[in-house]
Protein backbone atom coordinates (compact mmCIF):
# COMPACT_ATOMS: atom_id res chain seq x y z
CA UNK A 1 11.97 61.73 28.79
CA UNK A 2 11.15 59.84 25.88
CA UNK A 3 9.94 61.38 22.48
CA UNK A 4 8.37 59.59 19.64
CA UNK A 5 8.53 61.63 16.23
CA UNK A 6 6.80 59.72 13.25
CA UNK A 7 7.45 61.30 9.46
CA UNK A 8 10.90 62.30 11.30
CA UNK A 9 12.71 61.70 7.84
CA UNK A 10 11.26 64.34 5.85
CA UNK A 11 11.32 68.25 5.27
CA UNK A 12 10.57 69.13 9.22
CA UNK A 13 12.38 66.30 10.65
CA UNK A 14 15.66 67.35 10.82
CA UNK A 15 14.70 70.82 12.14
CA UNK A 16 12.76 69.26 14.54
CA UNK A 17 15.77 66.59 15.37
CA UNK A 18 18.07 69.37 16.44
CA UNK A 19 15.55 71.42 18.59
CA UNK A 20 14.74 68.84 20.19
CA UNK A 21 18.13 67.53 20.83
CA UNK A 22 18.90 70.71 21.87
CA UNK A 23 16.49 71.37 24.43
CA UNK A 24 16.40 67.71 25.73
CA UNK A 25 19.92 66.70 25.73
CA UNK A 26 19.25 63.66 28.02
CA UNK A 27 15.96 62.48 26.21
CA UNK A 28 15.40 59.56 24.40
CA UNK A 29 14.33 60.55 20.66
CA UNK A 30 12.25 57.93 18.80
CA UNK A 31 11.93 58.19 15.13
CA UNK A 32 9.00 56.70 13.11
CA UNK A 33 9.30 57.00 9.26
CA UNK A 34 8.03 55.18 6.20
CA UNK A 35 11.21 55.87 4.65
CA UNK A 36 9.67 57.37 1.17
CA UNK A 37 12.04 60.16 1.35
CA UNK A 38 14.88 59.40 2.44
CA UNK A 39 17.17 58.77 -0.13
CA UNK A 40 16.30 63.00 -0.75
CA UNK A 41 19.08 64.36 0.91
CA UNK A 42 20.65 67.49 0.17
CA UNK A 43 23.90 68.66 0.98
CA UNK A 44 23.77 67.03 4.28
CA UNK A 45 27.19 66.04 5.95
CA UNK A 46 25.90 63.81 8.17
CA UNK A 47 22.69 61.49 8.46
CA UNK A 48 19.80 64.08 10.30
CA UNK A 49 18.76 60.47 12.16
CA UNK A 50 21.94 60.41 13.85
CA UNK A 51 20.37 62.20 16.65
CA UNK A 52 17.81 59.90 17.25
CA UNK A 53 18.80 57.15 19.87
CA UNK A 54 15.96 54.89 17.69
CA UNK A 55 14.63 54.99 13.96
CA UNK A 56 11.85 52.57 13.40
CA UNK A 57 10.77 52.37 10.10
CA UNK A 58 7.21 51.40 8.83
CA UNK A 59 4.47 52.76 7.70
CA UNK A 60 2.38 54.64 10.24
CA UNK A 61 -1.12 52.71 9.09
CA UNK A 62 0.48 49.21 10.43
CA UNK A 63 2.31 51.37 13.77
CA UNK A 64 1.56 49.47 16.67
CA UNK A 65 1.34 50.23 20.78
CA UNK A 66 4.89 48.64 20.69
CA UNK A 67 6.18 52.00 19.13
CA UNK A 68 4.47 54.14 22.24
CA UNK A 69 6.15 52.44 24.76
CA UNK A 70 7.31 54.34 27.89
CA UNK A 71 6.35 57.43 25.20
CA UNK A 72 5.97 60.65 26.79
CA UNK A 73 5.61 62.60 24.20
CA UNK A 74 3.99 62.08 20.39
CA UNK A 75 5.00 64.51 17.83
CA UNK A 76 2.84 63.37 14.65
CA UNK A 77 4.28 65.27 11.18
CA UNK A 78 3.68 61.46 9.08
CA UNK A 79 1.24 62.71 6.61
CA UNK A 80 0.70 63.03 2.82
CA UNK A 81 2.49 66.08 2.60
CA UNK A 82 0.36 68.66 -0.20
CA UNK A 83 -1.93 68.88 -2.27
CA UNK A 84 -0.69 68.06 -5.25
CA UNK A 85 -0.25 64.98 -3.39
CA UNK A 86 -3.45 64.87 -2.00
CA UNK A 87 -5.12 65.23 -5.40
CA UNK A 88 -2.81 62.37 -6.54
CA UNK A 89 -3.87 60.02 -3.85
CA UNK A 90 -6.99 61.54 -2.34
CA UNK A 91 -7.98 57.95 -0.31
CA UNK A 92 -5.20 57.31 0.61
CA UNK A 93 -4.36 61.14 2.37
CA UNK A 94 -7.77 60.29 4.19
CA UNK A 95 -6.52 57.24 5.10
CA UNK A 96 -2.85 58.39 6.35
CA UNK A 97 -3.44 61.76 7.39
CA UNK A 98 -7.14 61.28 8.40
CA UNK A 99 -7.96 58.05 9.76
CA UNK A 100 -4.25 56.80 10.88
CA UNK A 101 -4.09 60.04 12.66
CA UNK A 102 -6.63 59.17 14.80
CA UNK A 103 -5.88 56.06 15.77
CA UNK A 104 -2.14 56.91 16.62
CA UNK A 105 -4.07 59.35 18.72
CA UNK A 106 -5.71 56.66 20.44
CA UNK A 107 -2.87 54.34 21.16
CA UNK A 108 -0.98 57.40 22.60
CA UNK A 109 -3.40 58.05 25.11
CA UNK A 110 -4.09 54.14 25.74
CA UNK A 111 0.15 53.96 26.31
CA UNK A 112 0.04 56.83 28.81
CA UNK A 113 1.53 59.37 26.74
CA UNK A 114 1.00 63.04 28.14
CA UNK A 115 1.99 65.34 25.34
CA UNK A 116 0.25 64.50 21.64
CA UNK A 117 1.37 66.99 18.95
CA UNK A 118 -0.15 67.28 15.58
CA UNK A 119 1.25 69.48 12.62
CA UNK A 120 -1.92 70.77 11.16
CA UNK A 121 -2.32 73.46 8.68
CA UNK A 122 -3.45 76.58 7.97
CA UNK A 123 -4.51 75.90 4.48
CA UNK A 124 -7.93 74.83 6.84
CA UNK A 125 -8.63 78.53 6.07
CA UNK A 126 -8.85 77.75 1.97
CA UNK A 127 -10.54 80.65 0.32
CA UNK A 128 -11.55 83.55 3.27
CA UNK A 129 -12.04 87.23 2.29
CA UNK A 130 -11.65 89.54 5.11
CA UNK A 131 -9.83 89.92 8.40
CA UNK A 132 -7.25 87.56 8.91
CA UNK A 133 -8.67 84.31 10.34
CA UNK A 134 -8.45 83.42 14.02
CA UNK A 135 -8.97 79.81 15.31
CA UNK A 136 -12.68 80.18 16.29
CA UNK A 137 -13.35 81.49 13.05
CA UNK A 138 -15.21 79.22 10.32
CA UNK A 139 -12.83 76.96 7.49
CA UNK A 140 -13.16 76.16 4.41
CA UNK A 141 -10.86 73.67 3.15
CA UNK A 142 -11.08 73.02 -0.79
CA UNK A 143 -8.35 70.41 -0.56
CA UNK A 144 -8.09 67.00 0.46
CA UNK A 145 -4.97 67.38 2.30
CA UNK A 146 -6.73 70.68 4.21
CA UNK A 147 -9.62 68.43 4.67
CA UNK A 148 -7.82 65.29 6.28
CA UNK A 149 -6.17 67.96 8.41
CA UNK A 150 -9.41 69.90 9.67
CA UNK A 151 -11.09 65.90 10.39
CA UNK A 152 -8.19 65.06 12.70
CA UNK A 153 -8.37 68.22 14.47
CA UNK A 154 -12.05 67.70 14.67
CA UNK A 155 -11.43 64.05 15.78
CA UNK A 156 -8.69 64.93 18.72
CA UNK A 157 -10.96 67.46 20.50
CA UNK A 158 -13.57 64.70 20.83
CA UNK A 159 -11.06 61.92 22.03
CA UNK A 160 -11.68 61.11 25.50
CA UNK A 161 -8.39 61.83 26.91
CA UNK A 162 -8.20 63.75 30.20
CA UNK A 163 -4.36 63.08 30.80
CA UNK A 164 -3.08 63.94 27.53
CA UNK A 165 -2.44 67.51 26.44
CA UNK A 166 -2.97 67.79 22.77
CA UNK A 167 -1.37 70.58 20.68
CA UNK A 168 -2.57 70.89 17.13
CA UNK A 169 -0.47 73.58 15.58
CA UNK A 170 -2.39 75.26 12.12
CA UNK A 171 1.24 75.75 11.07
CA UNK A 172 1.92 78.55 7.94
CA UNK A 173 3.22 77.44 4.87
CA UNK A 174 6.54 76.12 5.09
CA UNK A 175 9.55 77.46 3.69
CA UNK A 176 13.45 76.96 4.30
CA UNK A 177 16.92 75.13 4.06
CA UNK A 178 16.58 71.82 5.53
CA UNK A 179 18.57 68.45 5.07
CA UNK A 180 15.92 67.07 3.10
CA UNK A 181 14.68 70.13 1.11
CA UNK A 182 11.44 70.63 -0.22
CA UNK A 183 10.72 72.65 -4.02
CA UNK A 184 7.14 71.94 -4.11
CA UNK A 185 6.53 75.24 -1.86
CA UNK A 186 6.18 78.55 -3.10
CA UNK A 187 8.78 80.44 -1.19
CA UNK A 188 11.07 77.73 -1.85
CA UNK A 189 9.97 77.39 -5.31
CA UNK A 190 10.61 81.19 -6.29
CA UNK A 191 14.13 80.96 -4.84
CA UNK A 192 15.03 77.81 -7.34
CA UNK A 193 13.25 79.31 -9.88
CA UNK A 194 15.53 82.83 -9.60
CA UNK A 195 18.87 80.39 -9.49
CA UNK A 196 18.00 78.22 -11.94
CA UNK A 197 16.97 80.56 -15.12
CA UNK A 198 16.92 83.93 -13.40
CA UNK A 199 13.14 84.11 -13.76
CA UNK A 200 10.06 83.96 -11.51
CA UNK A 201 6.80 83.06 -13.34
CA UNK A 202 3.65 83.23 -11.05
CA UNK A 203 0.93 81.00 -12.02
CA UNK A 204 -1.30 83.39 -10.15
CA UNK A 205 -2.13 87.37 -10.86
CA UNK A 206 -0.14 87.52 -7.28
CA UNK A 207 -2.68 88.52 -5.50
CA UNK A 208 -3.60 85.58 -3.02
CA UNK A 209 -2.57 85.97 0.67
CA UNK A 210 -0.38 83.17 2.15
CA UNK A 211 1.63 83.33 5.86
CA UNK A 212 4.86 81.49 5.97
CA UNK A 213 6.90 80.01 8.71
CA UNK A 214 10.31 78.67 7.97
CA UNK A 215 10.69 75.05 9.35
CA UNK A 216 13.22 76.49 12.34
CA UNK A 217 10.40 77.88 13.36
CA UNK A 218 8.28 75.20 12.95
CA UNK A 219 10.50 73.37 14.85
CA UNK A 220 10.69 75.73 18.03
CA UNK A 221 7.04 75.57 18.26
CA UNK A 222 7.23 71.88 18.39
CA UNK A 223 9.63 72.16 21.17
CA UNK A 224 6.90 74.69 22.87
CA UNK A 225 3.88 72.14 21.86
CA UNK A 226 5.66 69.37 23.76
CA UNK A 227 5.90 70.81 26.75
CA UNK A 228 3.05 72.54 26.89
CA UNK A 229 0.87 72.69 30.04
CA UNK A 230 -2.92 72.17 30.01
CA UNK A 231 -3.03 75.55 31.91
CA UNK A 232 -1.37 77.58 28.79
CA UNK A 233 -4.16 77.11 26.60
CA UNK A 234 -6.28 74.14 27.54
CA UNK A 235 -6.38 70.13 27.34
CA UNK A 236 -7.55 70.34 23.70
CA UNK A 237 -5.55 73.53 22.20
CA UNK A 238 -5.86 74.23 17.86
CA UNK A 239 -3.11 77.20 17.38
CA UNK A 240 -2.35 79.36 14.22
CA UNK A 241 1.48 78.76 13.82
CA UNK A 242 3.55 81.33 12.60
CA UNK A 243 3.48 85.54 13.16
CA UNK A 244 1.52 88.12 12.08
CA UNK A 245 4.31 89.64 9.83
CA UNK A 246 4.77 86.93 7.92
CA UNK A 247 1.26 87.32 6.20
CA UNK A 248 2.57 87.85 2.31
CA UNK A 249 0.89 88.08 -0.99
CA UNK A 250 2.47 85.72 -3.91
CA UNK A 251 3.70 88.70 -5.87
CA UNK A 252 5.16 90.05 -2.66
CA UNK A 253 7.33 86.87 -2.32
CA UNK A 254 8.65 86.91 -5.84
CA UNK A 255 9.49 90.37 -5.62
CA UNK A 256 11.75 89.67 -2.60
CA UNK A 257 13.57 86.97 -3.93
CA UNK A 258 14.34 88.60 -7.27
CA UNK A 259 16.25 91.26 -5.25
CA UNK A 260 17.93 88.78 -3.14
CA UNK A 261 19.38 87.26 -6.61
CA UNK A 262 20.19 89.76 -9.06
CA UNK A 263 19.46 89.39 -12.52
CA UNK A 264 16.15 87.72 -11.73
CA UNK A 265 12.79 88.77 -13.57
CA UNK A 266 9.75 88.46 -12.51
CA UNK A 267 6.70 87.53 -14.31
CA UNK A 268 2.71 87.70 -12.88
CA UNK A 269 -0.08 86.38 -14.69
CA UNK A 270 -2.42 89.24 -14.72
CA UNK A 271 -5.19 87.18 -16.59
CA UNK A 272 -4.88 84.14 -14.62
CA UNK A 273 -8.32 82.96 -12.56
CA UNK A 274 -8.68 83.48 -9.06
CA UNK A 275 -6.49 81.05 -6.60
CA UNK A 276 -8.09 78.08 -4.62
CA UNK A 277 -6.19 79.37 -1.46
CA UNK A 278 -5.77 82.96 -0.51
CA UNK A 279 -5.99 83.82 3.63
CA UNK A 280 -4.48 86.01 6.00
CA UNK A 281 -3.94 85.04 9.63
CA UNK A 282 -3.91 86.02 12.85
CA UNK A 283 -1.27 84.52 15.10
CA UNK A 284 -1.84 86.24 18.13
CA UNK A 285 -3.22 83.47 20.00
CA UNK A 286 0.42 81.95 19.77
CA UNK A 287 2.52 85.52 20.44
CA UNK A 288 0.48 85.44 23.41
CA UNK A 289 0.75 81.29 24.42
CA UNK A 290 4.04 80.79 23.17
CA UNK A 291 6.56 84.23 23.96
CA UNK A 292 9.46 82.39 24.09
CA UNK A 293 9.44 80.34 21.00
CA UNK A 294 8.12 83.15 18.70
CA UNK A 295 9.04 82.71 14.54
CA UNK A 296 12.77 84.18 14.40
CA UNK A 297 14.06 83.77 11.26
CA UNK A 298 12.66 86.86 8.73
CA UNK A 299 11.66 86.32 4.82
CA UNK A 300 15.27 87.20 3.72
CA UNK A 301 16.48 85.13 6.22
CA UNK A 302 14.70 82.23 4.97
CA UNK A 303 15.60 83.26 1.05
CA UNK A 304 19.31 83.85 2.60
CA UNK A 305 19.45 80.39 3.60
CA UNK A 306 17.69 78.64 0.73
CA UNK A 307 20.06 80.62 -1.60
CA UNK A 308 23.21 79.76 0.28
CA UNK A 309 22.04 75.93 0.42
CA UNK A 310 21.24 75.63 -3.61
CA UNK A 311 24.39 77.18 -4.31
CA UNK A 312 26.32 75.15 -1.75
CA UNK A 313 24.61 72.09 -3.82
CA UNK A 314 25.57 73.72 -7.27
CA UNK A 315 21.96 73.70 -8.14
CA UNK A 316 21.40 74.99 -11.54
CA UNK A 317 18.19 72.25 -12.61
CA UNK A 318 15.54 74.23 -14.52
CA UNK A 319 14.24 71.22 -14.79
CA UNK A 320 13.67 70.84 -10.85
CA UNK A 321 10.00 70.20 -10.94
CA UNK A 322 10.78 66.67 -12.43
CA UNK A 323 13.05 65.53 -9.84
CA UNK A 324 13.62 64.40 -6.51
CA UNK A 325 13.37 67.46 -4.82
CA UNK A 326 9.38 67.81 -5.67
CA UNK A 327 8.05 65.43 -3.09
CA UNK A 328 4.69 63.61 -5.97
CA UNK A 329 7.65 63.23 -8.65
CA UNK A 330 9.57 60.93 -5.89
CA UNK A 331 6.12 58.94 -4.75
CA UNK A 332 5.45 58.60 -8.93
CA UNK A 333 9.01 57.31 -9.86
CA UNK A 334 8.79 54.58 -6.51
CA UNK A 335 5.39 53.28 -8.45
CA UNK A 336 6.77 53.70 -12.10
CA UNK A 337 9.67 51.29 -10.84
CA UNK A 338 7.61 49.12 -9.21
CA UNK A 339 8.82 49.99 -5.46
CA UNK A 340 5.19 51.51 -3.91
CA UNK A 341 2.23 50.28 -4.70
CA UNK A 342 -0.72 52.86 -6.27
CA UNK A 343 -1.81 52.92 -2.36
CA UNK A 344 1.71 54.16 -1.42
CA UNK A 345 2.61 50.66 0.60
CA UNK A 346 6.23 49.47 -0.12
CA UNK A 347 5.54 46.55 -2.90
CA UNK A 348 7.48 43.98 -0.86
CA UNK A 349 4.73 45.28 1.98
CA UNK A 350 1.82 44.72 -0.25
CA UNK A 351 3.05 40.88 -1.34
CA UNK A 352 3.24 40.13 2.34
CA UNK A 353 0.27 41.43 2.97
CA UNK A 354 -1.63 39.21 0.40
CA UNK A 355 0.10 36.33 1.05
């Protein structure tokens, strides 16, 4: 078995690296990365893609059919990662996560490949009062990184491809300890915030709803998606990703990592106007699909591990928002010293490219 894995050098790669190596011991993993990130480690002992068998590197708007061969399995994460991002670079997340999404779609199925995964998100859901959304029920994406993600999914259930199982997994927001962590995520936010200065200030009035999944989890749903049969859900299958209990208001979140780290305050903006994003879902549709590889790791697991991680690290940064563990500070300092180009292309990439 061979399994290709683009945007493997980020937050979810390494997660998804060891599942994968776990569970298919004698396959042939692929990486596929841009390399934007990878310089981001933290406190990793070893290189995450030493347990790929190949890293390719390149960015996934020039990948070619080269990188699908004898493929049979995709697993696409490569994507302009938030929206802070998004905002930042709004063409070129719906030209990346969009439009290059779509045609990697394409050459997979061209190549043969039977298994095409897609991390999607539920941030499709934007702004929705109510029951907590199911995958039938209407979005309403307010960002451009929810919109490039609700276009692919839109543009892989009408790609004529009877022989490929597609997976698109509305995945939670992300939280968690990984090899390449990520601040620029509430959960994981809060938890740096509480070591740092011993305070917690949400932006919010706390209300807003937001599920969670820590990236182990993400990861063993990857491992699910790839396997998956057309029988277990369909050709074409769009999945909330994550678990019922791990639907959480803002304030909620705060409060649990101030007791996790003692000393920490926490302070809500009562006053503040009404959030952009606020949904609850429902992720029965996946209990149901996917028993075995069912979200195990709880909120204070998650906060456990974060807090374990940053200490191991001897993080102390209150400063953390300007450095290289927020994902649009590490794009902004590659342009500022003239190593990406305002359309996020490696300079040396861009000179080629013109000449």
């Amino acid at each position: 078995m061979r399994i290709l894995v683009t945007g493997n050098a980020g937050y979810v790669g390494p997660l998804v690296a060891r599942q994968l190596r776990e569970s298919y011991p004698h396959a042939t993993l692929r990486g596929y990365d841009a390399g934007y990130f990878g310089h981001c480690l933290t406190g990793a002992q070893l290189l995450p893609e030493r347990l790929f068998d190949e890293q390719l590197f390149g960015d996934v708007r020039d990948i070619g059919p080269e990188a699908m061969r004898d493929v049979d399995a995709v697993v696409h994460l490569a994507a302009v990662s938030n929206d802070p991002m998004g905002d930042r670079f709004a063409r070129v997340t719906a030209e990346i996560n969009f439009e290059t999404s779509a045609r990697i779609a394409r050459l997979a199925r061209d190549a043969g490949v039977r298994s095409f995964v897609f991390a999607s998100s539920c941030s499709v859901y934007g702004v929705a009062d109510g029951p907590p959304r199911r995958e039938t029920d209407p979005v309403n994406p307010v960002t451009a990184y929810a919109k490039s993600k609700i276009a692919t999914e839109q543009a892989l259930a009408e790609l004529d491809a009877p022989d490929m199982t597609i997976t698109a997994l509305r995945f939670a927001t992300a939280c968690g300890m990984s090899d390449r962590l990520r601040l620029d995520l509430v959960l994981n936010d809060f938890v740096a915030c509480a070591l740092a200065s011993r305070r917690i200030t949400v932006l919010s009035d706390g209300t807003p709803w937001r599920p969670l999944i820590d990236v182990r989890d993400m990861a063993r749903a990857i491992d699910w998606a790839v396997s998956r049969r057309p029988e277990e859900g369909g050709r074409m299958l769009v999945v909330n990703t994550s678990a019922d209990r791990a639907n959480y208001q803002v304030r909620d979140l705060a409060v649990a990592v101030a007791e996790a780290v003692p000393g920490t305050t926490v302070d809500i903006n009562t006053a503040a106007p009404a959030d952009s994003r606020s949904y609850k879902v429902d992720f029965s549709l996946f209990a149901r699909l996917a028993p075995r590889h069912q979200p195990q790791v709880t909120l204070a697991g998650s906060i456990a591990m974060l807090k374990d991680g940053l200490e191991r690290m001897g993080f102390g940064d209150q400063n953390f928002r300007t450095s290289q563990l927020v994902r649009l500070q590490v794009l902004d300092r590659h342009i500022a010293e003239g190593r990406l180009t305002g359309d996020l292309r490696w300079a040396r990439e861009a000179t080629a490219a013109a000449a």
